[in-house]
Protein backbone atom coordinates (compact mmCIF):
# COMPACT_ATOMS: atom_id res chain seq x y z
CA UNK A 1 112.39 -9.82 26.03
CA UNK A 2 115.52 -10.38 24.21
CA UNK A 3 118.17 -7.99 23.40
CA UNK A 4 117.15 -8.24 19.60
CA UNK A 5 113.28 -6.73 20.59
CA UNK A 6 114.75 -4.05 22.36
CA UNK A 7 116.76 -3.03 19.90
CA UNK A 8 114.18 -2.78 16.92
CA UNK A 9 111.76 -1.51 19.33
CA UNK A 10 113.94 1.18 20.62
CA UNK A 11 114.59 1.87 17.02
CA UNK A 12 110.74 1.89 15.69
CA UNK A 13 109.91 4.45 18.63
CA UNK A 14 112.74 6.32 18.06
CA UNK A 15 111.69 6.65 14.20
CA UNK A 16 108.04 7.16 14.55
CA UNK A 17 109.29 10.41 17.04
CA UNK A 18 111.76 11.82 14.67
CA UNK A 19 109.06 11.49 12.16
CA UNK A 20 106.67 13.34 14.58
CA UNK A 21 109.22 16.12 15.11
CA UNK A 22 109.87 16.53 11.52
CA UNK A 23 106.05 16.93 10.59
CA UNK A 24 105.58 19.19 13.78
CA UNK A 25 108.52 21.66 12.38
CA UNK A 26 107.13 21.54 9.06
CA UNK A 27 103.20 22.89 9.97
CA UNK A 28 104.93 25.22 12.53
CA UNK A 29 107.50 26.92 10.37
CA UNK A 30 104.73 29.60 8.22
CA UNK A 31 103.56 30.48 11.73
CA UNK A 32 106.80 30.80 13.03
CA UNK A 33 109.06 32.53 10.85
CA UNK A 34 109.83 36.20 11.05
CA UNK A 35 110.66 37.35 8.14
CA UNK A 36 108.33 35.75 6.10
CA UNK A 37 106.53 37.05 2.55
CA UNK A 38 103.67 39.46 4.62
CA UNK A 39 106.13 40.90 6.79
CA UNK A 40 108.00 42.52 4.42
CA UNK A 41 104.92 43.35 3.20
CA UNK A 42 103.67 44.98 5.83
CA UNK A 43 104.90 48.45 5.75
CA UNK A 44 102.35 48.87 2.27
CA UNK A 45 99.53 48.75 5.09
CA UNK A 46 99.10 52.55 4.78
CA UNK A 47 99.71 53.02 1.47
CA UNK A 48 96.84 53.50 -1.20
CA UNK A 49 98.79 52.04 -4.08
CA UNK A 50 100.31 48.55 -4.52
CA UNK A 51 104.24 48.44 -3.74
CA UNK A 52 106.52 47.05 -6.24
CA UNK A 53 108.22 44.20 -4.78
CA UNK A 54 110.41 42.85 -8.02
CA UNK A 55 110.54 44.82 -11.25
CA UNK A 56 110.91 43.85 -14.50
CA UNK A 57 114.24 42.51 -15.57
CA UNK A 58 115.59 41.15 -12.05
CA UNK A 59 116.96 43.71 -9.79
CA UNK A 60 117.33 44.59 -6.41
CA UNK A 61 114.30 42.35 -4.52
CA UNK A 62 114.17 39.89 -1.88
CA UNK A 63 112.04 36.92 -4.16
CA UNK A 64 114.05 34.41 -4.46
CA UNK A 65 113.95 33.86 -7.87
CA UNK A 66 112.31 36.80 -9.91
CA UNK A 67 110.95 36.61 -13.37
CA UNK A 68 112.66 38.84 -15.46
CA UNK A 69 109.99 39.87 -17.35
CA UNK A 70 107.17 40.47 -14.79
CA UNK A 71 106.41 43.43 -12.81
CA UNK A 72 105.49 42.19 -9.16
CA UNK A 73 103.59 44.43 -6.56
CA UNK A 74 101.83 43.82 -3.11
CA UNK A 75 99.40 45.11 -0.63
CA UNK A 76 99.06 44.26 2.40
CA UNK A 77 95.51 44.10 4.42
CA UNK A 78 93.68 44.01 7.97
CA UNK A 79 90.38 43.72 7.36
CA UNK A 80 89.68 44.85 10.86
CA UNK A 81 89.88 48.39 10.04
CA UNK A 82 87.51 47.46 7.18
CA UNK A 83 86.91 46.07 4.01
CA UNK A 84 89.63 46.29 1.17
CA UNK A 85 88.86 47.17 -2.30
CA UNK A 86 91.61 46.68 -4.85
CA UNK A 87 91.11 48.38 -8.18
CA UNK A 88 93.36 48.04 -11.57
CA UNK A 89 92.91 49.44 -14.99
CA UNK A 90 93.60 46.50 -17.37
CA UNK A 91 95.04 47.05 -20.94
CA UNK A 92 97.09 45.27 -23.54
CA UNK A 93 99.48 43.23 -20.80
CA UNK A 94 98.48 40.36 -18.91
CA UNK A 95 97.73 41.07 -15.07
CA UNK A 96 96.58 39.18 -12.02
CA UNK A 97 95.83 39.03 -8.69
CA UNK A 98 96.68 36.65 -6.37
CA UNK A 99 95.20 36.89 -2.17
CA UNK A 100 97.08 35.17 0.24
CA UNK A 101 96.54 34.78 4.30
CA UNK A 102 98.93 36.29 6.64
CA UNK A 103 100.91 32.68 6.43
CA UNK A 104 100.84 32.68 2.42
CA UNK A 105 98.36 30.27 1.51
CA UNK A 106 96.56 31.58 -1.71
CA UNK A 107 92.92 32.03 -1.02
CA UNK A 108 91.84 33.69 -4.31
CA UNK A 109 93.64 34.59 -7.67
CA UNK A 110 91.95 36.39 -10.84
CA UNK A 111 93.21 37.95 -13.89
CA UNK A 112 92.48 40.57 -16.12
CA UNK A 113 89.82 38.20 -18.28
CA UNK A 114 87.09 39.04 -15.14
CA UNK A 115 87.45 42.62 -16.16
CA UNK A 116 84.44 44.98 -17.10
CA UNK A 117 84.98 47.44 -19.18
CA UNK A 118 88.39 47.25 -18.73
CA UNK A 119 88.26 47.70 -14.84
CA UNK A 120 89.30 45.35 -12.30
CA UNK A 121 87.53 45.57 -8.65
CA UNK A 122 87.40 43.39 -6.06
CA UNK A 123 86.26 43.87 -2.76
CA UNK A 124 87.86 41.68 0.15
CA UNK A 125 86.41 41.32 3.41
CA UNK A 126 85.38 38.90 6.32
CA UNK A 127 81.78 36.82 6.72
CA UNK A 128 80.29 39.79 9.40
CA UNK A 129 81.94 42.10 7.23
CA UNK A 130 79.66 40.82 3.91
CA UNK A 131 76.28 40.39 6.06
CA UNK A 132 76.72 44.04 7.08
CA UNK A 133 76.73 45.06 3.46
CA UNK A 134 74.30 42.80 2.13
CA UNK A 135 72.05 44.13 5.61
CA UNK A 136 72.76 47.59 3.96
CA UNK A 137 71.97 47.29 0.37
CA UNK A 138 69.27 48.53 -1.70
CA UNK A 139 66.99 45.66 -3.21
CA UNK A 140 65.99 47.62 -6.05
CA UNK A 141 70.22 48.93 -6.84
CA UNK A 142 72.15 45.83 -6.01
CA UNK A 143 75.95 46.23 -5.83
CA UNK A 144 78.05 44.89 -8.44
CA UNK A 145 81.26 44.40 -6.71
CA UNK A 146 83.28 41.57 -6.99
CA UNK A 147 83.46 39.97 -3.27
CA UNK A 148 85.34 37.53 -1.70
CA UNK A 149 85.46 36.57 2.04
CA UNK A 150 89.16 36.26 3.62
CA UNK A 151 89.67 33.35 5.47
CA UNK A 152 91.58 35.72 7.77
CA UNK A 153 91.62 39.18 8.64
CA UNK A 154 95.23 39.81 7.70
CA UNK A 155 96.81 39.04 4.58
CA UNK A 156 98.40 40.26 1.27
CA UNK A 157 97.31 40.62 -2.40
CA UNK A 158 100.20 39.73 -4.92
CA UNK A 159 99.84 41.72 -8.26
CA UNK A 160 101.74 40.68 -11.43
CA UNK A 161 101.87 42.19 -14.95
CA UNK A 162 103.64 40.77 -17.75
CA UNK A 163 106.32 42.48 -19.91
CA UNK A 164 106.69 40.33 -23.10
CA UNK A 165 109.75 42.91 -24.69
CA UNK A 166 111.83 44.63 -23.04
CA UNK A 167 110.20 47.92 -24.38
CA UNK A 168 107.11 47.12 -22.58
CA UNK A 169 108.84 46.59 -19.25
CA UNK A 170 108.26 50.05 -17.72
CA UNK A 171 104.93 49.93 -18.64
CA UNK A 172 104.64 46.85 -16.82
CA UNK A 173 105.79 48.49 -13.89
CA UNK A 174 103.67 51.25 -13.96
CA UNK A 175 100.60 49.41 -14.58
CA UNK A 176 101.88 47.28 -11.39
CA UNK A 177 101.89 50.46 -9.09
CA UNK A 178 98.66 52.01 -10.13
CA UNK A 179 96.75 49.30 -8.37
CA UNK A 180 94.76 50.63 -6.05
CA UNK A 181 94.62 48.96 -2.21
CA UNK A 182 92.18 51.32 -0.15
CA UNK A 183 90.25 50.60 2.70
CA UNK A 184 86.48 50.39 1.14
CA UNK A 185 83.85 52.82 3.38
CA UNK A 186 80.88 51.85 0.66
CA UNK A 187 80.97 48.06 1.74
């Protein structure tokens, strides 16, 4: 083989492993990273009300980039100690949802348009977890929730409420921490 070969075949093998590496580091970094988005979410486990995360009109946060005129809370979940039911009373400014896994892919999003009489619910659980309440219901007084099955049994629901004026920006925020994040027992 001549020294010309070598050297583009040397050269090919070393570029389709650098390329391996590279894609490798890429799929592993969610999985790997410590201080990603759900573990600084994590401490809202135990609390009953969503967390603001970035208020309205920047401040102290750590998103990268807030928007400084939208109120942004979180949840976090482990649907192993049960389902999740996250409740909001919509009004005049715009609010959504947004459930994520444990390594921040978005699973489901809604906004206040899917609201019923101006009430937001949505129940979040895994498959066994929605058999066992379908098992459980009454044929005759099905349940209305609003269900959706995790892919995983950890993640974290994102909730943002617009503040088009600044006068409306502490209403935003308040709207932002009334959202409800309780562990459902009716499931």
């Amino acid at each position: 083989m001549k020294l010309r070969h070598r050297f583009l075949l040397a050269t090919l093998v070393g570029v389709v492993l650098g390329l391996g590496v590279h894609i490798a580091a890429i799929i592993a970094a969610p999985r790997l990273a410590e201080n990603d988005a759900f573990g600084k979410i994590l401490p809202t486990l135990a609390a009953e009300r969503a967390q603001i995360v970035s208020a309205p009109g920047g401040g102290d946060t750590w998103l990268p980039l807030p928007d400084p005129s939208v109120a942004v809370a979180a949840c976090a979940f482990d649907l192993r100690t049960g389902p999740m039911r996250v409740g909001a009373q919509t009004g005049s400014l715009f609010l959504s949802f947004s459930f994520h896994t444990k390594t921040g892919g978005v699973f489901f999003a809604v906004t206040d348009r899917a609201a019923v009489r101006n009430q937001l619910e949505i129940v979040v659980m895994t498959p066994r977890q929605l058999d066992e309440a379908r098992a459980a219901e009454d044929e005759n007084d099905p349940s209305r929730d609003v269900r959706i099955i995790a892919p995983e049994e950890q993640g974290f629901v994102v909730v943002r409420v617009a503040a088009p004026s600044h006068s409306l920006r502490t209403q935003a925020e308040e709207s932002a921490k009334a959202v409800a994040c309780t562990v459902d027992e009716e499931a």
